[in-house]
Protein backbone atom coordinates (compact mmCIF):
# COMPACT_ATOMS: atom_id res chain seq x y z
CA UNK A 1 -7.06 -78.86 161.63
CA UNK A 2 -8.17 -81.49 163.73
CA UNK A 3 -10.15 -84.43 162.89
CA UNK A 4 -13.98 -83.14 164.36
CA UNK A 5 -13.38 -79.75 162.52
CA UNK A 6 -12.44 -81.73 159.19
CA UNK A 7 -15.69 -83.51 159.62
CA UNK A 8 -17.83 -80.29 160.28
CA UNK A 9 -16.01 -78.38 157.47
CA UNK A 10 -17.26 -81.67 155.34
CA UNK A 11 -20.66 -81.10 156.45
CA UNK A 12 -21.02 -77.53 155.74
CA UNK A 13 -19.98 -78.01 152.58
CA UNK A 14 -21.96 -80.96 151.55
CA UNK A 15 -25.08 -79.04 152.92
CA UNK A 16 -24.35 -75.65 151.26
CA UNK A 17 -23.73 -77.72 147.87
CA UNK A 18 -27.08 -79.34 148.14
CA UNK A 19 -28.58 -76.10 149.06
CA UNK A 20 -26.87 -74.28 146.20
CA UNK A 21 -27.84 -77.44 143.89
CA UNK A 22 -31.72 -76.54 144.81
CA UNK A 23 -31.92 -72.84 144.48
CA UNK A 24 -30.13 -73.10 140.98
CA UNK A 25 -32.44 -75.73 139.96
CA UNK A 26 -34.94 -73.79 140.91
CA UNK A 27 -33.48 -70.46 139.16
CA UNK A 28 -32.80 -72.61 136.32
CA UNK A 29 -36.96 -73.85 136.05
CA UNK A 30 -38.11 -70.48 136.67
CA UNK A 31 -36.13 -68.32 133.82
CA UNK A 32 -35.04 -71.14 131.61
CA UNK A 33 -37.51 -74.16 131.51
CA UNK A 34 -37.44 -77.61 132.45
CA UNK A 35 -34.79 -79.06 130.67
CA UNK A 36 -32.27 -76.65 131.82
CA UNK A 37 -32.98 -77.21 135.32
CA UNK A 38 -32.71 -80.72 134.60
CA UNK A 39 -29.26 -80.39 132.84
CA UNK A 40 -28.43 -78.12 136.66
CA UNK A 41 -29.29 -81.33 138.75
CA UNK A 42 -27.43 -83.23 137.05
CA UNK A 43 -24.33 -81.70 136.41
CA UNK A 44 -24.59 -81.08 140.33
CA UNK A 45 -25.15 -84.68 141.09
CA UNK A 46 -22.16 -85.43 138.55
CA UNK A 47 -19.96 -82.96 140.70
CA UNK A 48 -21.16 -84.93 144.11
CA UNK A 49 -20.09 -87.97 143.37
CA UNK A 50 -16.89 -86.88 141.66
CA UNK A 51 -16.71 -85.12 145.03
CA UNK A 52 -17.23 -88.24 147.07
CA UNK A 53 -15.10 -90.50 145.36
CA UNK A 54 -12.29 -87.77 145.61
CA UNK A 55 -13.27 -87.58 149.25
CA UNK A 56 -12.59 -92.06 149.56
CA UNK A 57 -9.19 -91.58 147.38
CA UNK A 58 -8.07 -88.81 149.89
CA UNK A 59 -9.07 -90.81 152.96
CA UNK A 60 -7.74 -94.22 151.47
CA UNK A 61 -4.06 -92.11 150.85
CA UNK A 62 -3.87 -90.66 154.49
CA UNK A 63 -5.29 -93.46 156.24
CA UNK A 64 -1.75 -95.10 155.93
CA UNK A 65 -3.52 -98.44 154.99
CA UNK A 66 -0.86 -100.20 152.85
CA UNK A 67 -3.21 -102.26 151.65
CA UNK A 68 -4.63 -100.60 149.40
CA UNK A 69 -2.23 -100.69 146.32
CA UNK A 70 -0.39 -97.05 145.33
CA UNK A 71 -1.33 -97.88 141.77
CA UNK A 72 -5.22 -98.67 142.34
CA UNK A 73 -5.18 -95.16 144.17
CA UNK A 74 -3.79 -93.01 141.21
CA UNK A 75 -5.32 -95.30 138.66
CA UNK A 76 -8.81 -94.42 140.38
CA UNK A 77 -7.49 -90.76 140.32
CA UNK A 78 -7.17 -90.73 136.61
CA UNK A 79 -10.39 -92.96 135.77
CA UNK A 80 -12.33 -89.98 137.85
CA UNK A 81 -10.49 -87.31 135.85
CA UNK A 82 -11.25 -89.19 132.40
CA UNK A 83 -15.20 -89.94 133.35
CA UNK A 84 -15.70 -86.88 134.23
CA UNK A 85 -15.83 -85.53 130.75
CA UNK A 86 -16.97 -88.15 129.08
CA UNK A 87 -20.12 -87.97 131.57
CA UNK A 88 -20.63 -84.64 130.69
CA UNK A 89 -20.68 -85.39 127.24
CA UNK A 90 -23.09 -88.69 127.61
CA UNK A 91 -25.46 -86.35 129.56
CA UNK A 92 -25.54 -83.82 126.61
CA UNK A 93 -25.00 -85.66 123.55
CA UNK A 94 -27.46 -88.57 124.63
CA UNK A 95 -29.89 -87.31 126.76
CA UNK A 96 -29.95 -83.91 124.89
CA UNK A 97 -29.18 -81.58 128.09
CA UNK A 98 -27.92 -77.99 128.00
CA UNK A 99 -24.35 -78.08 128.17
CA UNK A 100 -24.34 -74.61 129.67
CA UNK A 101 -26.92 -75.90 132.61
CA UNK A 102 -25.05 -79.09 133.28
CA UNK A 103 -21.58 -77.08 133.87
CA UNK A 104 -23.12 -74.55 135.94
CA UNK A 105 -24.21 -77.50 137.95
CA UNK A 106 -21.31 -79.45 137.86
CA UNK A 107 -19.41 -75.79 138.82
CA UNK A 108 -22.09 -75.45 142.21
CA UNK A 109 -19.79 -78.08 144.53
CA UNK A 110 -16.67 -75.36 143.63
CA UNK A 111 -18.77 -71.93 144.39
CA UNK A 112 -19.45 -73.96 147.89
CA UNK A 113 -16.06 -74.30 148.71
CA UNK A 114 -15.87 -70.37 147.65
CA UNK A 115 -19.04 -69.12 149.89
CA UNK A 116 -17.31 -71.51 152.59
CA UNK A 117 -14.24 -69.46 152.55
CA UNK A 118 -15.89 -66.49 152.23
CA UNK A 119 -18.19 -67.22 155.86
CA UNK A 120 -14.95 -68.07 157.51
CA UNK A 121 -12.92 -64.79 156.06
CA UNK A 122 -15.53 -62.97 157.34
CA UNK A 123 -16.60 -64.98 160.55
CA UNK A 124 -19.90 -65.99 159.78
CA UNK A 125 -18.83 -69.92 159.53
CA UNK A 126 -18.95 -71.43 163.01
CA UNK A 127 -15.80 -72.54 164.20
């Protein structure tokens, strides 16, 4: 894959997340309330910056810049993996969100990368 098709895969997803993020926020308001469509935007906006961060380690290991230490890479990696969860569990146990909501939310940045695969299985993704 080369580097301008990397980029526009990047932006199709990042737009279909956002999109997905705002139709299930908006499902979320209209049959469950406000707080559960709360819980959905944030659990999205939890997933998007896990997302991007992933997005600089991946970059940072490919670029070939030696700089950057090995061990600051796969220390970042695990700090991501461990504030993940505990983010989660801030945004429900303080902040009193639906734990249900916020996972579906957190889940919408994977069910891109599913509908993304699915428009490109069947051609509708532009190539």
């Amino acid at each position: 894959m080369t580097a301008p098709r990397v980029e526009a895969l990047e932006r199709r997803l990042f737009w279909l997340s956002l999109a997905l993020s705002a139709v299930g926020s908006l499902v979320a308001w209209i049959c469950f309330g406000g707080r559960e469509a709360i819980s959905f935007v944030g659990g999205a906006g939890l997933a998007g910056g896990e997302l991007l961060w992933l997005r600089s380690t991946i970059y940072t290991i490919f670029s070939g810049d030696l700089k950057g230490s090995k061990l600051k890479v796969l220390a970042g990696f695990f700090l991501r993996l461990l504030l993940i969860p505990l983010c989660l569990y801030a945004m429900i146990r303080f902040l009193f969100l639906d734990i249900i909501a916020a996972v579906a939310g957190f889940a919408v940045f994977v069910c891109s990368v599913f509908v993304e695969g699915v428009l490109e299985a069947f051609g509708s993704s532009p190539k």
